[in-house]
PDB file of N, CA and C in Angstrom:
ATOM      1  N   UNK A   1      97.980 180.649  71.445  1.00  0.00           N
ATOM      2  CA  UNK A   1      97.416 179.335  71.598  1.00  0.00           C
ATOM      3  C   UNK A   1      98.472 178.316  71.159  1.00  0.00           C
ATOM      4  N   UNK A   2      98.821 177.410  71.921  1.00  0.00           N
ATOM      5  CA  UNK A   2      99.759 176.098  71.639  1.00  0.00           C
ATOM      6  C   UNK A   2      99.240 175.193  70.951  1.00  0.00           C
ATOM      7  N   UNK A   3     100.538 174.194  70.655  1.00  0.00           N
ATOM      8  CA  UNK A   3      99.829 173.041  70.318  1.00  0.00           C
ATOM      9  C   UNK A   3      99.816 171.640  71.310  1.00  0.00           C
ATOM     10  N   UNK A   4      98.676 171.267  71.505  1.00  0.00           N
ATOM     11  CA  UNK A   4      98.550 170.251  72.372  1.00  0.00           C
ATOM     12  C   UNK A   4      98.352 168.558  71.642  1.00  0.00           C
ATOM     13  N   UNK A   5      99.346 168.029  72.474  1.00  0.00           N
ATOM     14  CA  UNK A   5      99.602 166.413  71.975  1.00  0.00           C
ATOM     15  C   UNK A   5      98.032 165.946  72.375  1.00  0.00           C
ATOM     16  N   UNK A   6      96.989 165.586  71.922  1.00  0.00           N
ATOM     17  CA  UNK A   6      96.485 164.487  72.600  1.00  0.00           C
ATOM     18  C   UNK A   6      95.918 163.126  72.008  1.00  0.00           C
ATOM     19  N   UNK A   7      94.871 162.359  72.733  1.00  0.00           N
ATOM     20  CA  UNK A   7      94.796 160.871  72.301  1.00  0.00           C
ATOM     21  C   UNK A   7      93.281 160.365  72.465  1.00  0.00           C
ATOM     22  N   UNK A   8      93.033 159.999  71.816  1.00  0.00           N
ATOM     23  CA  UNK A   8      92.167 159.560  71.487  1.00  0.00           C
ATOM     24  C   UNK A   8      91.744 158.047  71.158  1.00  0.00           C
ATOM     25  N   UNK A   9      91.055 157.371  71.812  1.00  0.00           N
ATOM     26  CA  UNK A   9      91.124 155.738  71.504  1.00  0.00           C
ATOM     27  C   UNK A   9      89.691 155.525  71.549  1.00  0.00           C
ATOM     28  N   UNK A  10      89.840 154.594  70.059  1.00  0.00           N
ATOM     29  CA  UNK A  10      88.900 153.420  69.127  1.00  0.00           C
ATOM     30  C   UNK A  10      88.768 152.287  69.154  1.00  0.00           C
ATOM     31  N   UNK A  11      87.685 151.931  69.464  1.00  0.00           N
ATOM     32  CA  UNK A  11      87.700 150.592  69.931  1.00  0.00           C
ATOM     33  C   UNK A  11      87.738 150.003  67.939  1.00  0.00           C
ATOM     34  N   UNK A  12      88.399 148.681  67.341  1.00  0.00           N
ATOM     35  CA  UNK A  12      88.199 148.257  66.155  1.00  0.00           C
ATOM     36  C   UNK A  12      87.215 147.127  66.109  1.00  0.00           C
ATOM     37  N   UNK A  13      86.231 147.036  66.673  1.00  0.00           N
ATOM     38  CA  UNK A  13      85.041 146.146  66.808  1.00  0.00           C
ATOM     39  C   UNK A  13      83.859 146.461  67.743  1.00  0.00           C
ATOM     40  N   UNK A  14      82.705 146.377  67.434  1.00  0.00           N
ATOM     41  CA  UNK A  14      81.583 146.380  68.620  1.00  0.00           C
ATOM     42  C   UNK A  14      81.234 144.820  68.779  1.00  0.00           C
ATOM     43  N   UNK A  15      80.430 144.823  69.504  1.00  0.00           N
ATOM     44  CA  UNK A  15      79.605 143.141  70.166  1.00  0.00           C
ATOM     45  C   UNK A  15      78.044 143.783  70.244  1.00  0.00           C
ATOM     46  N   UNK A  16      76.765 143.469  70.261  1.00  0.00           N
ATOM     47  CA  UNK A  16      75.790 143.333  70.693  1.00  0.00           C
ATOM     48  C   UNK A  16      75.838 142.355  71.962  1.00  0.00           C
ATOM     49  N   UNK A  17      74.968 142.364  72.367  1.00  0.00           N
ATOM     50  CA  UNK A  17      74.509 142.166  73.654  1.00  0.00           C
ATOM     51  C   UNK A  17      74.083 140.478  73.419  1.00  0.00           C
ATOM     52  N   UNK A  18      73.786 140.145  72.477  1.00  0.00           N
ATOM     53  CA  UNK A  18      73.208 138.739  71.764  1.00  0.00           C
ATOM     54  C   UNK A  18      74.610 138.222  71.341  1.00  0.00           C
ATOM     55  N   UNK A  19      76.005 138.932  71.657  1.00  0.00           N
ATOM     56  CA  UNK A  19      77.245 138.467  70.978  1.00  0.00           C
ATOM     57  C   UNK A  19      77.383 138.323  69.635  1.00  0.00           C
ATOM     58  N   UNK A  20      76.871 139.017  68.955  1.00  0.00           N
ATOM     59  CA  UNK A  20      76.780 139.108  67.443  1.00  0.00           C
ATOM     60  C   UNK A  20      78.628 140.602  66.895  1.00  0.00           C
ATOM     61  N   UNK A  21      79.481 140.242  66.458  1.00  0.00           N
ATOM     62  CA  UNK A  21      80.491 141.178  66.381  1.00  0.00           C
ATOM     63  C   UNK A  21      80.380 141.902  65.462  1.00  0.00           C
ATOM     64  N   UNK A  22      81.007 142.874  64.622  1.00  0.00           N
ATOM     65  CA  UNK A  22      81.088 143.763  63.463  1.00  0.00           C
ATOM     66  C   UNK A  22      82.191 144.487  63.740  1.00  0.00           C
ATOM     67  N   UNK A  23      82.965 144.611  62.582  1.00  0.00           N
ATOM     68  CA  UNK A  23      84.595 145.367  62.640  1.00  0.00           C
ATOM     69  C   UNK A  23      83.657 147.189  62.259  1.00  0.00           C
ATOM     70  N   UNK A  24      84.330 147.711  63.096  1.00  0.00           N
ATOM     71  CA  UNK A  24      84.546 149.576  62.858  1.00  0.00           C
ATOM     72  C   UNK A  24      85.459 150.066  61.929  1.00  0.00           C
ATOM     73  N   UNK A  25      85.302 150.685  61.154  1.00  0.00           N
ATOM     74  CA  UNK A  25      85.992 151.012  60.276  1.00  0.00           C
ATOM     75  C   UNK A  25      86.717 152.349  60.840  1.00  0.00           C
ATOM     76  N   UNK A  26      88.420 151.792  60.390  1.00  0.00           N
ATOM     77  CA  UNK A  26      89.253 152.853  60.556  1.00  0.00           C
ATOM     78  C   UNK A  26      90.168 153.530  59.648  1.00  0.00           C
ATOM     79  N   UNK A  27      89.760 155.070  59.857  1.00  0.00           N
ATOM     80  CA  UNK A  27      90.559 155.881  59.019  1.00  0.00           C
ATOM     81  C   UNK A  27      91.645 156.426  59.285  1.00  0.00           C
ATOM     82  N   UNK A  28      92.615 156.296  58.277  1.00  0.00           N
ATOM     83  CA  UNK A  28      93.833 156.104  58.328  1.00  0.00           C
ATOM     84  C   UNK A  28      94.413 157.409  58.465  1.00  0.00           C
ATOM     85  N   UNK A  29      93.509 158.572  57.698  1.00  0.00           N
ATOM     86  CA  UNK A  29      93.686 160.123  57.173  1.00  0.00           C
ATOM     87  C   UNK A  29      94.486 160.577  58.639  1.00  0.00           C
ATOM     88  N   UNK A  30      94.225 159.872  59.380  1.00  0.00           N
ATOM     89  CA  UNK A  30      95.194 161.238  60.942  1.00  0.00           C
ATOM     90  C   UNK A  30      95.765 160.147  61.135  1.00  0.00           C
ATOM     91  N   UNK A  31      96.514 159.638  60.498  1.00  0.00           N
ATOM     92  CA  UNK A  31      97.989 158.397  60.779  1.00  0.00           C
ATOM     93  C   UNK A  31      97.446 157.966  62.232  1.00  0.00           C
ATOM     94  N   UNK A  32      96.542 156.737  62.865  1.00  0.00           N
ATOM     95  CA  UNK A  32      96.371 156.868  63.576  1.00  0.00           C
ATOM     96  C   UNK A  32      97.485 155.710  64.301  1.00  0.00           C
ATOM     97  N   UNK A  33      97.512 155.235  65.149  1.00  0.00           N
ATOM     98  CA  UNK A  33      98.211 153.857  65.876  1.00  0.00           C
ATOM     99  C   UNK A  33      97.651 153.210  66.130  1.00  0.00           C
ATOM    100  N   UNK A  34      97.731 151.536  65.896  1.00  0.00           N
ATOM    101  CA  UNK A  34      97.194 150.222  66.372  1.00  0.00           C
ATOM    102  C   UNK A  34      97.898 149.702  67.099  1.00  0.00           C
ATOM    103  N   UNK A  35      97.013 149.566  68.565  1.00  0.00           N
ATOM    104  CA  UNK A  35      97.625 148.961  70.120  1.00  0.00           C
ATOM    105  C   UNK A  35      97.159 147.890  70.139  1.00  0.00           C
ATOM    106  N   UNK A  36      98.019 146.499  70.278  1.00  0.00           N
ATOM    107  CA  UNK A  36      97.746 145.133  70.014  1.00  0.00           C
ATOM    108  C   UNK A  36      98.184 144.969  71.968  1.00  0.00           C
ATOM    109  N   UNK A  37      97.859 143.739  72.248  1.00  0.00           N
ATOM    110  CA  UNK A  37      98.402 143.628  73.239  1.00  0.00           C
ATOM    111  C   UNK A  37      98.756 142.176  73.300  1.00  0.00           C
ATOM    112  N   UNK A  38      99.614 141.461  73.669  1.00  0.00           N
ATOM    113  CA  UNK A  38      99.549 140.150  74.040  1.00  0.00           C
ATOM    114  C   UNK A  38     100.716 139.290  75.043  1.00  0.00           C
ATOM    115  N   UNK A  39     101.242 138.187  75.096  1.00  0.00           N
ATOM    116  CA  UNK A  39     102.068 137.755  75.861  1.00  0.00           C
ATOM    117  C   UNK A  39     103.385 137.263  75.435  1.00  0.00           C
ATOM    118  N   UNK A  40     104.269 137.308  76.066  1.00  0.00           N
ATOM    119  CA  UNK A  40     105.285 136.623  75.088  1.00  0.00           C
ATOM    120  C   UNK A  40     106.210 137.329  74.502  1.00  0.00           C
ATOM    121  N   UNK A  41     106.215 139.002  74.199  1.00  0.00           N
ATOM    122  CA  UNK A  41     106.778 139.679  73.389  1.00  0.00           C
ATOM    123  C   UNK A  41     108.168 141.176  74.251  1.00  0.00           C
ATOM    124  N   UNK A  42     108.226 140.628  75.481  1.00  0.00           N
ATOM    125  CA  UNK A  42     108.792 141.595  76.221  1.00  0.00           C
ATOM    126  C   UNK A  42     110.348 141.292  75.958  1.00  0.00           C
ATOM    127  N   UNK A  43     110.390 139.760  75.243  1.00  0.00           N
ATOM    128  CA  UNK A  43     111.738 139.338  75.408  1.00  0.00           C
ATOM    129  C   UNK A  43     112.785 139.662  74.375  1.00  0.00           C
ATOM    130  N   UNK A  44     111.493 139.774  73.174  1.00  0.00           N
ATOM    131  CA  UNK A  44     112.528 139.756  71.908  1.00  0.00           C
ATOM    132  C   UNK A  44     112.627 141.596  71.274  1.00  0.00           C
ATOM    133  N   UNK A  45     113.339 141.831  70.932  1.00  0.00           N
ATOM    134  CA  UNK A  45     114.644 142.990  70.402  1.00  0.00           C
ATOM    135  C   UNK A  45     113.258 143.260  69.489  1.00  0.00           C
ATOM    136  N   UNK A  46     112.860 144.828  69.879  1.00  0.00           N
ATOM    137  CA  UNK A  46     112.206 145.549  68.962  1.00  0.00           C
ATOM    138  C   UNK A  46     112.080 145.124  67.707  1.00  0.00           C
ATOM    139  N   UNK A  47     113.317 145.159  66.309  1.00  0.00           N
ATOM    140  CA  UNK A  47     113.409 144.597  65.355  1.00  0.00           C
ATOM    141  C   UNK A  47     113.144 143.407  65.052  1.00  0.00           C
ATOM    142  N   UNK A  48     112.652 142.300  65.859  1.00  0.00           N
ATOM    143  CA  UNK A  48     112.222 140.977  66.029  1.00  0.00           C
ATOM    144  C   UNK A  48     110.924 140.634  65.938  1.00  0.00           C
ATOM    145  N   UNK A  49     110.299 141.971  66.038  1.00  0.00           N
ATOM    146  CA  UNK A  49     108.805 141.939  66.202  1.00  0.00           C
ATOM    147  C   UNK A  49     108.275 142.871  65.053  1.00  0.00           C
ATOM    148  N   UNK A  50     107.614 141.928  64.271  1.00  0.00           N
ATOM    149  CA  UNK A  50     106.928 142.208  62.679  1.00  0.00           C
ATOM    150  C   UNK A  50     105.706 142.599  62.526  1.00  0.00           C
ATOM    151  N   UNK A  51     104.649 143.544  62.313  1.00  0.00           N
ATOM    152  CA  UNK A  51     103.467 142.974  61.961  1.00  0.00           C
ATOM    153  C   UNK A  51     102.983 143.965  60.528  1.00  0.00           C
ATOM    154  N   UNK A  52     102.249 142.425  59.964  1.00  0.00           N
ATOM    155  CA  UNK A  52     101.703 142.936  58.531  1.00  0.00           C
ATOM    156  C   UNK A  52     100.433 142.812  58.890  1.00  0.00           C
ATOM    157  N   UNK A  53      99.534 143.688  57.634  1.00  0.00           N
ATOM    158  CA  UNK A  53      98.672 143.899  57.501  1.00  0.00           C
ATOM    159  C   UNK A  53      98.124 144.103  56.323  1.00  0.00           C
ATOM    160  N   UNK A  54      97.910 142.836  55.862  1.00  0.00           N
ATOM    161  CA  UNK A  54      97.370 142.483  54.446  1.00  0.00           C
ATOM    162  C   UNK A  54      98.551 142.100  54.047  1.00  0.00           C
ATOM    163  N   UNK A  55      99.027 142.736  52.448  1.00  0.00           N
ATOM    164  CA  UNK A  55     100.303 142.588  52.370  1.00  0.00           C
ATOM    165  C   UNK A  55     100.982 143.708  52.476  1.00  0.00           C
ATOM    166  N   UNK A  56     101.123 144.583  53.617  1.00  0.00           N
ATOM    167  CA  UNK A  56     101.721 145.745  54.090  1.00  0.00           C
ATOM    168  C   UNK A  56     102.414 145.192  55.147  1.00  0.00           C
ATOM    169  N   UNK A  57     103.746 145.767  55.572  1.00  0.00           N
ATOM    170  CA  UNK A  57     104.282 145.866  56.501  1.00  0.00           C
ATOM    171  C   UNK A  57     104.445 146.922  57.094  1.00  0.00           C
ATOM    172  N   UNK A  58     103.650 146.856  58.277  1.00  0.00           N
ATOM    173  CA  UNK A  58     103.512 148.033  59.655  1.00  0.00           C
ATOM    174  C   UNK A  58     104.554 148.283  60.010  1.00  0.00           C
ATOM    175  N   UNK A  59     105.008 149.698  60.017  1.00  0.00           N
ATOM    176  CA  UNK A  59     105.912 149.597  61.214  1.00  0.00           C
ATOM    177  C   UNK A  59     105.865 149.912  62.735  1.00  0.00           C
ATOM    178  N   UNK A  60     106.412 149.186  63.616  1.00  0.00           N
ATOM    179  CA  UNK A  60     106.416 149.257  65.118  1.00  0.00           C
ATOM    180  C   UNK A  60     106.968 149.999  65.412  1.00  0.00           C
ATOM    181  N   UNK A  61     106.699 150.673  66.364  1.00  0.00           N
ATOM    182  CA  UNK A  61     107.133 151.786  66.585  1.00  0.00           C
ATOM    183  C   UNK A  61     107.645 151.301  68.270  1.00  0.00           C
ATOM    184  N   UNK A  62     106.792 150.549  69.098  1.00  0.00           N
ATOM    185  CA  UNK A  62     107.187 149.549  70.292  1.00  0.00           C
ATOM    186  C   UNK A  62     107.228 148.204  70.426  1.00  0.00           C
ATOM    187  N   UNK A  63     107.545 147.699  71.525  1.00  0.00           N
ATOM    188  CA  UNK A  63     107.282 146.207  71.684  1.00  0.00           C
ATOM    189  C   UNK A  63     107.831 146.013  72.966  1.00  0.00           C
ATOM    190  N   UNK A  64     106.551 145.691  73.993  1.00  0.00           N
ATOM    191  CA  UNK A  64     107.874 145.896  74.981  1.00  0.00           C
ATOM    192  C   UNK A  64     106.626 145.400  75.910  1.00  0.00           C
ATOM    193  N   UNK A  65     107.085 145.559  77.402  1.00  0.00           N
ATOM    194  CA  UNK A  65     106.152 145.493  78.848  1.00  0.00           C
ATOM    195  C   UNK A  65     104.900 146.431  78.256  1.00  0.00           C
ATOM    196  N   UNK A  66     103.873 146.087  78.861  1.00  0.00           N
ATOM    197  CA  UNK A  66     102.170 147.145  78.762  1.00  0.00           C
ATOM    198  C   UNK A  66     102.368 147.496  80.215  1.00  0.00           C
ATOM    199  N   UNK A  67     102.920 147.756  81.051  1.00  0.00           N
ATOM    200  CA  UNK A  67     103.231 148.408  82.392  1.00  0.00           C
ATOM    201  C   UNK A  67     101.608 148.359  83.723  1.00  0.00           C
ATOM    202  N   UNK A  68     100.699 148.048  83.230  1.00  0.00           N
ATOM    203  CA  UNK A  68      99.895 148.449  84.311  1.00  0.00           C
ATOM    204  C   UNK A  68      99.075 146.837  84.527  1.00  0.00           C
ATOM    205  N   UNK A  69      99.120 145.938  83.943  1.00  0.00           N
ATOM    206  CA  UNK A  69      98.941 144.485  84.209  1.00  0.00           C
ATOM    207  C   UNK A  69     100.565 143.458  83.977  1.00  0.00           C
ATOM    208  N   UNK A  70     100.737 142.801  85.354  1.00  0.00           N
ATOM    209  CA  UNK A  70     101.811 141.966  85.204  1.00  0.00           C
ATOM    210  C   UNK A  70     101.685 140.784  84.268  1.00  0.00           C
ATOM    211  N   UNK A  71     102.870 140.639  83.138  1.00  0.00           N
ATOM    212  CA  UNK A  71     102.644 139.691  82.410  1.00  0.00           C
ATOM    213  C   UNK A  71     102.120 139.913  80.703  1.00  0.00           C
ATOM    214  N   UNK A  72     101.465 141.209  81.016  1.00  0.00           N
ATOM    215  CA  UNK A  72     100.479 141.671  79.550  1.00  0.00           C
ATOM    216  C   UNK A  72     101.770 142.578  78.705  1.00  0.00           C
ATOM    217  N   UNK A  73     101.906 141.779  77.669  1.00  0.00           N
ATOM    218  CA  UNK A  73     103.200 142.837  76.282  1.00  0.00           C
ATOM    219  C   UNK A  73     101.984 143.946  75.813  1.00  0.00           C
ATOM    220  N   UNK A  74     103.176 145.045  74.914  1.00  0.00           N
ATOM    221  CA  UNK A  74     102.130 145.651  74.312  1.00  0.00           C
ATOM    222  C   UNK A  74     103.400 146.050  72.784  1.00  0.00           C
ATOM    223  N   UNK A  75     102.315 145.916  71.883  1.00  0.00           N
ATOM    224  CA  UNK A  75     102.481 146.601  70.372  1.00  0.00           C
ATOM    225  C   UNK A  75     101.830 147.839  69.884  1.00  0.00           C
ATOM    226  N   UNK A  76     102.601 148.820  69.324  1.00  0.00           N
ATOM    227  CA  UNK A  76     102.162 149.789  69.246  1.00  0.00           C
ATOM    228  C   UNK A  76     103.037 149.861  67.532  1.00  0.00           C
ATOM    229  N   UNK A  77     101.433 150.252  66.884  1.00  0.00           N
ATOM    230  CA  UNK A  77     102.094 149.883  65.308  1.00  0.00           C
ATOM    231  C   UNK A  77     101.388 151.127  64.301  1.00  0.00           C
ATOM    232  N   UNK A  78     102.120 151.943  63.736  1.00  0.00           N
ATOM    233  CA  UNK A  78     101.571 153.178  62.932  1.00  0.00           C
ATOM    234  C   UNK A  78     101.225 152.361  61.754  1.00  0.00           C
ATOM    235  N   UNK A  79     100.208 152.859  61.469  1.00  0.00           N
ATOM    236  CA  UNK A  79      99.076 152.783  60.412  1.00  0.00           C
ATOM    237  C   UNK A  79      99.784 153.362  59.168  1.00  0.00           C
ATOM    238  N   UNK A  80     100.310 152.539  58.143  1.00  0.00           N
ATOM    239  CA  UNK A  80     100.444 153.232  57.191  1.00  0.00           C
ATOM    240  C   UNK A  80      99.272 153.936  56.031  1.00  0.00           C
ATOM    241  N   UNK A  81      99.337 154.629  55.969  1.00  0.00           N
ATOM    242  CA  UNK A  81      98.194 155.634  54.710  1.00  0.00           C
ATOM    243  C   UNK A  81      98.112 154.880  53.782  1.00  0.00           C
ATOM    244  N   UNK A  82      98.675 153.532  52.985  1.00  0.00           N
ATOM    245  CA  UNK A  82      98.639 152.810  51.996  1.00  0.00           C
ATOM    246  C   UNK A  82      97.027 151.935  52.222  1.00  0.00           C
ATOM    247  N   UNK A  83      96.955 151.934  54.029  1.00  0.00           N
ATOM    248  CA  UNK A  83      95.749 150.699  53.989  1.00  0.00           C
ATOM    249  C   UNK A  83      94.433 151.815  53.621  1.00  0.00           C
ATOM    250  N   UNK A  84      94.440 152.998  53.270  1.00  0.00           N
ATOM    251  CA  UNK A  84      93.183 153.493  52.806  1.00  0.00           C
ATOM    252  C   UNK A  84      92.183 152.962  51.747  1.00  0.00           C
ATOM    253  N   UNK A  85      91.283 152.732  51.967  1.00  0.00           N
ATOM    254  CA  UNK A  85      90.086 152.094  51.287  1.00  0.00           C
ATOM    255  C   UNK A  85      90.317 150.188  50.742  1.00  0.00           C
ATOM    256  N   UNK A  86      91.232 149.814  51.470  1.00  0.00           N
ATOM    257  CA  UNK A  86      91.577 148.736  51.558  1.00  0.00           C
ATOM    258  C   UNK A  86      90.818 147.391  52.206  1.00  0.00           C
ATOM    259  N   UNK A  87      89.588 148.077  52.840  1.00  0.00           N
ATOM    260  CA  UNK A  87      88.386 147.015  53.376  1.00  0.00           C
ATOM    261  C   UNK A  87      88.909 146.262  54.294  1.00  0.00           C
ATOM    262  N   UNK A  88      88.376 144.895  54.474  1.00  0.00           N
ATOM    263  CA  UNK A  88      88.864 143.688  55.480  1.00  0.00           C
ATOM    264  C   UNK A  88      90.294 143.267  54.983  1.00  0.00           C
ATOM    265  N   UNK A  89      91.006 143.683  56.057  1.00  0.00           N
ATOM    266  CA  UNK A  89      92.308 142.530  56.049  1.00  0.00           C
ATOM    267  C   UNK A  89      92.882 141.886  57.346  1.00  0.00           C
ATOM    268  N   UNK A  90      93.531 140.882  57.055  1.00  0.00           N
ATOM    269  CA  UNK A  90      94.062 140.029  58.013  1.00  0.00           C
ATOM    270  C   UNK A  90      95.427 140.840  58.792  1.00  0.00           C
ATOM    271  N   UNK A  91      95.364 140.858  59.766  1.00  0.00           N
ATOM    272  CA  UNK A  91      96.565 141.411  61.167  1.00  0.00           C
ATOM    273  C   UNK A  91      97.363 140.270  61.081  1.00  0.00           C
ATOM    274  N   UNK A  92      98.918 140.279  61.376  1.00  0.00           N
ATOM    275  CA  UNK A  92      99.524 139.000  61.788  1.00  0.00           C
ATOM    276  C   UNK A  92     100.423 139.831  62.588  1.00  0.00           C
ATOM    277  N   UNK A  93     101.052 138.986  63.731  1.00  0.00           N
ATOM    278  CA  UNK A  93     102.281 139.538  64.307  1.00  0.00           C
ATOM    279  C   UNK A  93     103.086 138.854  64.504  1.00  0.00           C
ATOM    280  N   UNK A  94     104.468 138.562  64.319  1.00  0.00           N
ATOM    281  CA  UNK A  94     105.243 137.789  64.066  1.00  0.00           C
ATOM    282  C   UNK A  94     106.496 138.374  65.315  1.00  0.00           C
ATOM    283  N   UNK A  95     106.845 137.403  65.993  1.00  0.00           N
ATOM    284  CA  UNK A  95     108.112 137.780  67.407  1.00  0.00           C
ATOM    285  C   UNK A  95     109.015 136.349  66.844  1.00  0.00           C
ATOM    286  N   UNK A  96     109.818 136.756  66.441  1.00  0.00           N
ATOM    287  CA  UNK A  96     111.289 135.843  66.919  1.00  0.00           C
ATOM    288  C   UNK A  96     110.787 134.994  65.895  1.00  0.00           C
ATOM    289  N   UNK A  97     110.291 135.215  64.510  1.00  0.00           N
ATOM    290  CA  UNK A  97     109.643 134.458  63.827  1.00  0.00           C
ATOM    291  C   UNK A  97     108.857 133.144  63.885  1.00  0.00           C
ATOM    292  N   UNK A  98     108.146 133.997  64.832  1.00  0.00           N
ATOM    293  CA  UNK A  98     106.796 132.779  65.671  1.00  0.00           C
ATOM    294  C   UNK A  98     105.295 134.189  65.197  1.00  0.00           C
ATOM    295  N   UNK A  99     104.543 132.493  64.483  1.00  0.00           N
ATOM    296  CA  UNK A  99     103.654 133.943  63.992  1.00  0.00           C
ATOM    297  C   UNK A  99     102.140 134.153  65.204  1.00  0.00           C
ATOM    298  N   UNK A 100     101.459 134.936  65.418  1.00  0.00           N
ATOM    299  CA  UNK A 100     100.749 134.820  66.457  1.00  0.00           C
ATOM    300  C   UNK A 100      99.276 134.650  65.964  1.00  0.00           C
ATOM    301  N   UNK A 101      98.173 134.624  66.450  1.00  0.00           N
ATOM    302  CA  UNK A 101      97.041 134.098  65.883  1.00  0.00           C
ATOM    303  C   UNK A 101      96.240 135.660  65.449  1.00  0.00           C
ATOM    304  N   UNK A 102      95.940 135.324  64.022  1.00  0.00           N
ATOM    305  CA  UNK A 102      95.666 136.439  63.191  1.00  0.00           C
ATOM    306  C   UNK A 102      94.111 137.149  63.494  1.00  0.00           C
ATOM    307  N   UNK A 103      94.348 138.616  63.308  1.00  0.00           N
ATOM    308  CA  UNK A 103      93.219 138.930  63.818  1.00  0.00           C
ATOM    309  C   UNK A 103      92.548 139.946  62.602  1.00  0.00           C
ATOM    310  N   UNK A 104      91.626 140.277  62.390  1.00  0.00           N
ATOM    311  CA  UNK A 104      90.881 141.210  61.149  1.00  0.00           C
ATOM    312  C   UNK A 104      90.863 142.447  61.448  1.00  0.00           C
ATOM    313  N   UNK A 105      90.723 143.410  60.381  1.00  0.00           N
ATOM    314  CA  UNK A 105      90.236 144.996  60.754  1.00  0.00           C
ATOM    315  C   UNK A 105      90.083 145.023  59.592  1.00  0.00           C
ATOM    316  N   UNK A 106      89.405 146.484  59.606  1.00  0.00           N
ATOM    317  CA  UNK A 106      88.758 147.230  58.476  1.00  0.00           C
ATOM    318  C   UNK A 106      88.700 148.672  58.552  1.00  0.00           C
ATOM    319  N   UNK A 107      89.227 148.367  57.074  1.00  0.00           N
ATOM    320  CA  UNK A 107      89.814 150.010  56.677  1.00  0.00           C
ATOM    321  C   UNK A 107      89.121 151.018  55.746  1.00  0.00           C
ATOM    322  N   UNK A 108      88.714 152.169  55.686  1.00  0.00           N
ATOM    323  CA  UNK A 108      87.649 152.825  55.097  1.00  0.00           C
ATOM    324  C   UNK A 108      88.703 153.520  54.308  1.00  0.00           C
TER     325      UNK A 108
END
């Protein structure tokens, strides 16, 4: 029996139907990855592109084209094991030291 790569994706928020939101709590225990997506970020040099989380600094692991919508960047940022039981914190992502509009998660 091998070992097989695979993937698995979490949404970090639900909505009700009345638009009411609530953050999902994510565990960190299987190092997982946080996929940000946004615009703007295809231009600048991997190392140019920052994001913290709380007062942690993520590291990126990408930054580049999201390939299947024209125009859409994508961030791909490993979860460090430090944010365990760390509750609500603030996301920031920072390109070319332009900071981008901050977003929440929550960590169990």
């Amino acid at each position: 029996m091998g070992w097989h790569d695979c993937q698995t994706y979490s949404n970090t928020s639900q909505c009700s139907s009345a638009g009411s939101c609530s953050l999902i709590p994510i565990d960190v225990s299987a190092q997982p990855y946080l996929i940000l997506y946004g615009t703007g970020i295809r231009g600048a040099a991997q190392t140019n592109v920052n994001v913290r989380i709380g007062n942690i600094d993520a590291p990126v692991t990408y930054a580049g084209v999201q390939g299947a919508y024209p125009g859409l960047d994508q961030v791909n940022v490993a979860l460090p094991a430090s944010l365990k039981k760390r509750g609500q914190l603030v996301v920031t992502v920072t390109v070319n030291g332009q900071a981008t509009n901050m977003a929440q998660l929550l960590f169990q």
